[in-house]
N, C-alpha and C. Protein backbone atom coordinates (compact mmCIF):
# COMPACT_ATOMS: atom_id res chain seq x y z
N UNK A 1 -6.99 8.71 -18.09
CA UNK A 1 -6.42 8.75 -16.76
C UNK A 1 -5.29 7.75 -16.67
N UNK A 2 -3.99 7.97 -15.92
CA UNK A 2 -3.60 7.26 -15.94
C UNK A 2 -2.68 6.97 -14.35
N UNK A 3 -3.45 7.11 -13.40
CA UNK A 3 -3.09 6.87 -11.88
C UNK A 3 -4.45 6.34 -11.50
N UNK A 4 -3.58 5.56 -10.23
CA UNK A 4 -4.83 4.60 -10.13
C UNK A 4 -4.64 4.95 -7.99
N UNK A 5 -5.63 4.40 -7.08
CA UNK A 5 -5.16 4.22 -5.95
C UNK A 5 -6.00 2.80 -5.50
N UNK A 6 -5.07 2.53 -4.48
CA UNK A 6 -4.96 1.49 -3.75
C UNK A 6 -5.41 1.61 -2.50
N UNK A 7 -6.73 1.19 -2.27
CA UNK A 7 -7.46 1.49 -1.08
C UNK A 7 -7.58 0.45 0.11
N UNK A 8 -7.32 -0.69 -0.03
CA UNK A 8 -7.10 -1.77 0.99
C UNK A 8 -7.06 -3.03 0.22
N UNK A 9 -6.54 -3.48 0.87
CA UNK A 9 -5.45 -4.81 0.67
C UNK A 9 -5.49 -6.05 1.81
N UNK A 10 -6.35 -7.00 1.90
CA UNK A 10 -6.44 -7.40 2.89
C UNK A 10 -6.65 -9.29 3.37
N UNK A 11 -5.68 -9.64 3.60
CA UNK A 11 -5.51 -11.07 4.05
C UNK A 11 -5.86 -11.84 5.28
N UNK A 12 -6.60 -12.82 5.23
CA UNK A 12 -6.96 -13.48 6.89
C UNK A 12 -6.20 -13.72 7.73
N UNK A 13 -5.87 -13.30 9.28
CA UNK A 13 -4.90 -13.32 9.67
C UNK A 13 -4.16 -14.76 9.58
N UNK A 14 -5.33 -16.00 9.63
CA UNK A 14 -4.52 -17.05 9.75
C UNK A 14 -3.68 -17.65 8.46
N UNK A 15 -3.79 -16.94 7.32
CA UNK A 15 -3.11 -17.03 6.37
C UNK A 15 -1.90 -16.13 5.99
N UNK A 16 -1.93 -14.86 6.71
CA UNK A 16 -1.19 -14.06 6.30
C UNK A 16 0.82 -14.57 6.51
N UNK A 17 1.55 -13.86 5.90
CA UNK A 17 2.96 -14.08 5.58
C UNK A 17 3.32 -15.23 4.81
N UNK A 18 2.13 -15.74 4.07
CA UNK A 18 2.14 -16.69 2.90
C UNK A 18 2.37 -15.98 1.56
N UNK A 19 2.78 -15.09 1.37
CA UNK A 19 3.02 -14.67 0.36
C UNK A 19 0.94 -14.06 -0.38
N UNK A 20 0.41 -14.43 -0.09
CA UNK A 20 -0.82 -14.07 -0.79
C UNK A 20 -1.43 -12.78 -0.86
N UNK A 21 -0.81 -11.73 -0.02
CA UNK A 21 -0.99 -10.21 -0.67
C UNK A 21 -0.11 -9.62 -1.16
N UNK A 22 1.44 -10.51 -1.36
CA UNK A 22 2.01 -9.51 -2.76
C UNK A 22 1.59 -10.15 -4.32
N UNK A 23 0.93 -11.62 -3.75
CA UNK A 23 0.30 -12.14 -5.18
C UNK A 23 -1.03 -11.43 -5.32
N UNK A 24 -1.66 -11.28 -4.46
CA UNK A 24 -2.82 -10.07 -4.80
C UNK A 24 -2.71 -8.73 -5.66
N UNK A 25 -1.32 -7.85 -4.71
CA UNK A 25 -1.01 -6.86 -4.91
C UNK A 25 -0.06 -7.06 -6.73
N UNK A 26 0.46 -7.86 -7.17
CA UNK A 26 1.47 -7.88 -8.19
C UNK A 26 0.14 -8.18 -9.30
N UNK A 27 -0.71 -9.23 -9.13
CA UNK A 27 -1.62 -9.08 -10.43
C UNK A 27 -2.44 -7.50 -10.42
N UNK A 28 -3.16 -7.46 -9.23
CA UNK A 28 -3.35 -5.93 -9.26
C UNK A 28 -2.88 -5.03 -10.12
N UNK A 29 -1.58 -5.08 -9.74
CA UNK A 29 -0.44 -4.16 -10.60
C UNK A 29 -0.35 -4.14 -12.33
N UNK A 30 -0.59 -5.61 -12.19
CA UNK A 30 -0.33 -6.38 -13.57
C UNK A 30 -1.25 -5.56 -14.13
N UNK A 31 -2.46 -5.99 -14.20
CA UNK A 31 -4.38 -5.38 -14.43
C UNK A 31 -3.91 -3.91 -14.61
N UNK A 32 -3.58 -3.43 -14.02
CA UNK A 32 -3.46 -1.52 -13.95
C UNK A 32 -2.70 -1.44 -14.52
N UNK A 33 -1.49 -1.69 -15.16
CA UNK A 33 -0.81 -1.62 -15.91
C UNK A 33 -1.03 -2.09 -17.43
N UNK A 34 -2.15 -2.78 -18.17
CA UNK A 34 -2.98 -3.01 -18.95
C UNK A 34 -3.83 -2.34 -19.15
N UNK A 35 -4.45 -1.44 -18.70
CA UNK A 35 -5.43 -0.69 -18.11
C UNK A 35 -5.05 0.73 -18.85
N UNK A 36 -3.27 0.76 -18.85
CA UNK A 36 -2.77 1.97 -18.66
C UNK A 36 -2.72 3.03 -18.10
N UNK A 37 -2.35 2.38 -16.44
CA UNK A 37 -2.13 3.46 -15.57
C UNK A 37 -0.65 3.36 -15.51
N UNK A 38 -0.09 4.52 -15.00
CA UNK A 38 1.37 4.19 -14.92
C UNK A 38 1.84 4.56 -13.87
N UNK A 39 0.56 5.24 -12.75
CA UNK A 39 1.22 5.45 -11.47
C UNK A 39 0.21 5.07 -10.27
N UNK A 40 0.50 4.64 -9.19
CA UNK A 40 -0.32 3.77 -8.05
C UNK A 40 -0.06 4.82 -6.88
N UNK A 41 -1.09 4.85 -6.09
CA UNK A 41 -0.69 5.69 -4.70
C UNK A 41 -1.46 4.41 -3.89
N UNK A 42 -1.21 4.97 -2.36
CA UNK A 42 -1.99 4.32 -1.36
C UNK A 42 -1.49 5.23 -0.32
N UNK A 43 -2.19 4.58 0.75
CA UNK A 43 -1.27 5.30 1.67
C UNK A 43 -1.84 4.35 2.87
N UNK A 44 -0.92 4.24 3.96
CA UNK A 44 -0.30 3.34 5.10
C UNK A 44 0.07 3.99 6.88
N UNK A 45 -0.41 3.39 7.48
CA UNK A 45 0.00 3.22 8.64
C UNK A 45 1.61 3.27 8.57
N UNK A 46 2.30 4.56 9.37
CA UNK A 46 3.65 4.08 9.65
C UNK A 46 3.33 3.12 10.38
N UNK A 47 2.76 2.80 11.15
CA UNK A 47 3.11 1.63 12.37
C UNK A 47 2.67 0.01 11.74
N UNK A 48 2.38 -0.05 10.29
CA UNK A 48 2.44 -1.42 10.00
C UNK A 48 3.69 -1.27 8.69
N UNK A 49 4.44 -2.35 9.47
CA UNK A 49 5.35 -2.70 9.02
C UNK A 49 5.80 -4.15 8.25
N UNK A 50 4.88 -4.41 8.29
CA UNK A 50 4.53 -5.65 7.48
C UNK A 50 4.13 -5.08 5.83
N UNK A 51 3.15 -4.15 6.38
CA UNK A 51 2.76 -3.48 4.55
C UNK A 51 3.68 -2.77 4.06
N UNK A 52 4.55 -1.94 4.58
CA UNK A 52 5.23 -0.88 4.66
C UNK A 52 6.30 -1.84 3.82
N UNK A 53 6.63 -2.75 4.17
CA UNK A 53 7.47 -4.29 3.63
C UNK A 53 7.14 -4.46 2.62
N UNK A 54 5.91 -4.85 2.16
CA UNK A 54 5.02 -5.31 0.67
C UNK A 54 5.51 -4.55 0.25
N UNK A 55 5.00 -3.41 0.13
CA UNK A 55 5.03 -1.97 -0.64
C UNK A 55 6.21 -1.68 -1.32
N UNK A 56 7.29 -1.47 0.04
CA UNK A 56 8.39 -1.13 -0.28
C UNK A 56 8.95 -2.47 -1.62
N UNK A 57 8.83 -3.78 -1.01
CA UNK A 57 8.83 -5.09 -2.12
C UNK A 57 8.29 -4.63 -3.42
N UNK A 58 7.25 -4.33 -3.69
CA UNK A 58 6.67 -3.52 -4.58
C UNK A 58 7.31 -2.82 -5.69
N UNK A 59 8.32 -2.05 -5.28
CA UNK A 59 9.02 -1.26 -5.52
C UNK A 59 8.09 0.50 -5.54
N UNK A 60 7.30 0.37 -4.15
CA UNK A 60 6.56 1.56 -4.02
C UNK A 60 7.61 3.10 -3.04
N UNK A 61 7.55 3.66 -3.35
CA UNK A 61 8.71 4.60 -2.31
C UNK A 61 7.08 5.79 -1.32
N UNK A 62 7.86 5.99 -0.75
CA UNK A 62 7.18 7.28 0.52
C UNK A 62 7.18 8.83 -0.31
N UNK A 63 5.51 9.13 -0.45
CA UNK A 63 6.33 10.86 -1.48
C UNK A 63 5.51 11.51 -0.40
N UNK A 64 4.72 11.27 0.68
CA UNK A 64 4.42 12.32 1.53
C UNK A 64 3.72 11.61 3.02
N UNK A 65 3.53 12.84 4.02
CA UNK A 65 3.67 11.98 4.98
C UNK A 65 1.53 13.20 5.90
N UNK A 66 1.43 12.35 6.45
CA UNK A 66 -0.24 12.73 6.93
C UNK A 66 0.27 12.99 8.53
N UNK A 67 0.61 13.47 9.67
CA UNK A 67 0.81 12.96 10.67
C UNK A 67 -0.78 12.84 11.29
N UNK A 68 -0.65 11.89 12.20
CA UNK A 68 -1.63 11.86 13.50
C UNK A 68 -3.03 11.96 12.21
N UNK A 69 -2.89 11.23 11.43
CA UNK A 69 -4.16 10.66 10.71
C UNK A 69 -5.12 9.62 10.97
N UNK A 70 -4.63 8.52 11.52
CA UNK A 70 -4.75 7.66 11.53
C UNK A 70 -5.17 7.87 13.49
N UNK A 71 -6.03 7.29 13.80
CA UNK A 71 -6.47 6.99 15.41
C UNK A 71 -5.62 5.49 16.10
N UNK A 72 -4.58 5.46 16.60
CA UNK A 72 -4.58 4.16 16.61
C UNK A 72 -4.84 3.65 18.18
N UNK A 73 -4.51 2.57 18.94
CA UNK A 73 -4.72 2.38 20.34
C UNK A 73 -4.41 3.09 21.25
N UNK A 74 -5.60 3.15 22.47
CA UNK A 74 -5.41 3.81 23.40
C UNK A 74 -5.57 5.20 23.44
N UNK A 75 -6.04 5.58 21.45
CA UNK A 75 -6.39 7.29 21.73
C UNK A 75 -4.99 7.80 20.79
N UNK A 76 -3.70 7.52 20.63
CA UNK A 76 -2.73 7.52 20.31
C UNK A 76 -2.78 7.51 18.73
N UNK A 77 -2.15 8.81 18.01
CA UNK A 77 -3.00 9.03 16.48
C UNK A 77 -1.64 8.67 16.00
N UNK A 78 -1.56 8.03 14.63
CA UNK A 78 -0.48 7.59 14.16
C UNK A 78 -0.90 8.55 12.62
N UNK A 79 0.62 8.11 12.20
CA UNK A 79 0.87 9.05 10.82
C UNK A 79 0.43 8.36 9.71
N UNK A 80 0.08 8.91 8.38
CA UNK A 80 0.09 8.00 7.52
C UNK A 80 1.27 8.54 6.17
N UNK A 81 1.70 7.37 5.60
CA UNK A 81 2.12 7.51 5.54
C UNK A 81 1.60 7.24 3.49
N UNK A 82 1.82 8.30 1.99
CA UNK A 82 1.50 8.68 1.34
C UNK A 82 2.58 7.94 0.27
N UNK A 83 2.56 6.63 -0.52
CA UNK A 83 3.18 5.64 -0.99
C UNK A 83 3.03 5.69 -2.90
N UNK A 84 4.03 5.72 -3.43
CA UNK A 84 3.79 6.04 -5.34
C UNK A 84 4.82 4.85 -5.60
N UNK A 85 4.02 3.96 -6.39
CA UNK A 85 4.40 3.46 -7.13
C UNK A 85 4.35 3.93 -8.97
N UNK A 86 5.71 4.08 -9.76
CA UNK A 86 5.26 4.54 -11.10
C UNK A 86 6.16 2.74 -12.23
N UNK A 87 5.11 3.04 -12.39
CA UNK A 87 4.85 1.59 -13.56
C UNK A 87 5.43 2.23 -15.04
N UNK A 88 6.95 1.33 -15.49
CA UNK A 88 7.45 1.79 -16.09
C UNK A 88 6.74 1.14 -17.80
């Protein structure tokens, strides 16, 4: 096999924008790429844009889109959004 997915990713809020989930996410990468996978999915909340940031940092791109997957406040269903990273 050589795809892997990325199921959550997750930092304390009072620590977060310290850099410590793209150092999570980059050894991750590292590991799976040893492993010999050569391609990563996940998939994301359009409405966080903070990950959407990582990711994209990542060098992860958008290959498909879920709408109204996701339940978010107030009843209000958000999209998700279907993320590939390929590990050269």
């Amino acid at each position: 096999m050589d795809e892997a997915e990325i199921l959550t990713i997750a930092v304390r809020s009072d620590v977060q924008n310290m850099g410590i989930g793209k150092s999570l996410a980059e050894k991750h990468i590292l590991n799976l790429n040893y492993a010999g996978i050569k391609f990563i999915f996940l998939e994301v909340s359009e409405e966080n844009k903070n990950a959407l940031s990582l990711y994209n940092c990542l060098g992860f791109h958008v290959v498909g889109r879920r709408d109204g997957y996701y339940a978010g406040p107030n009843g209000k269903r958000v999209s998700a959004l279907t993320m590939k990273l390929t590990i050269p």
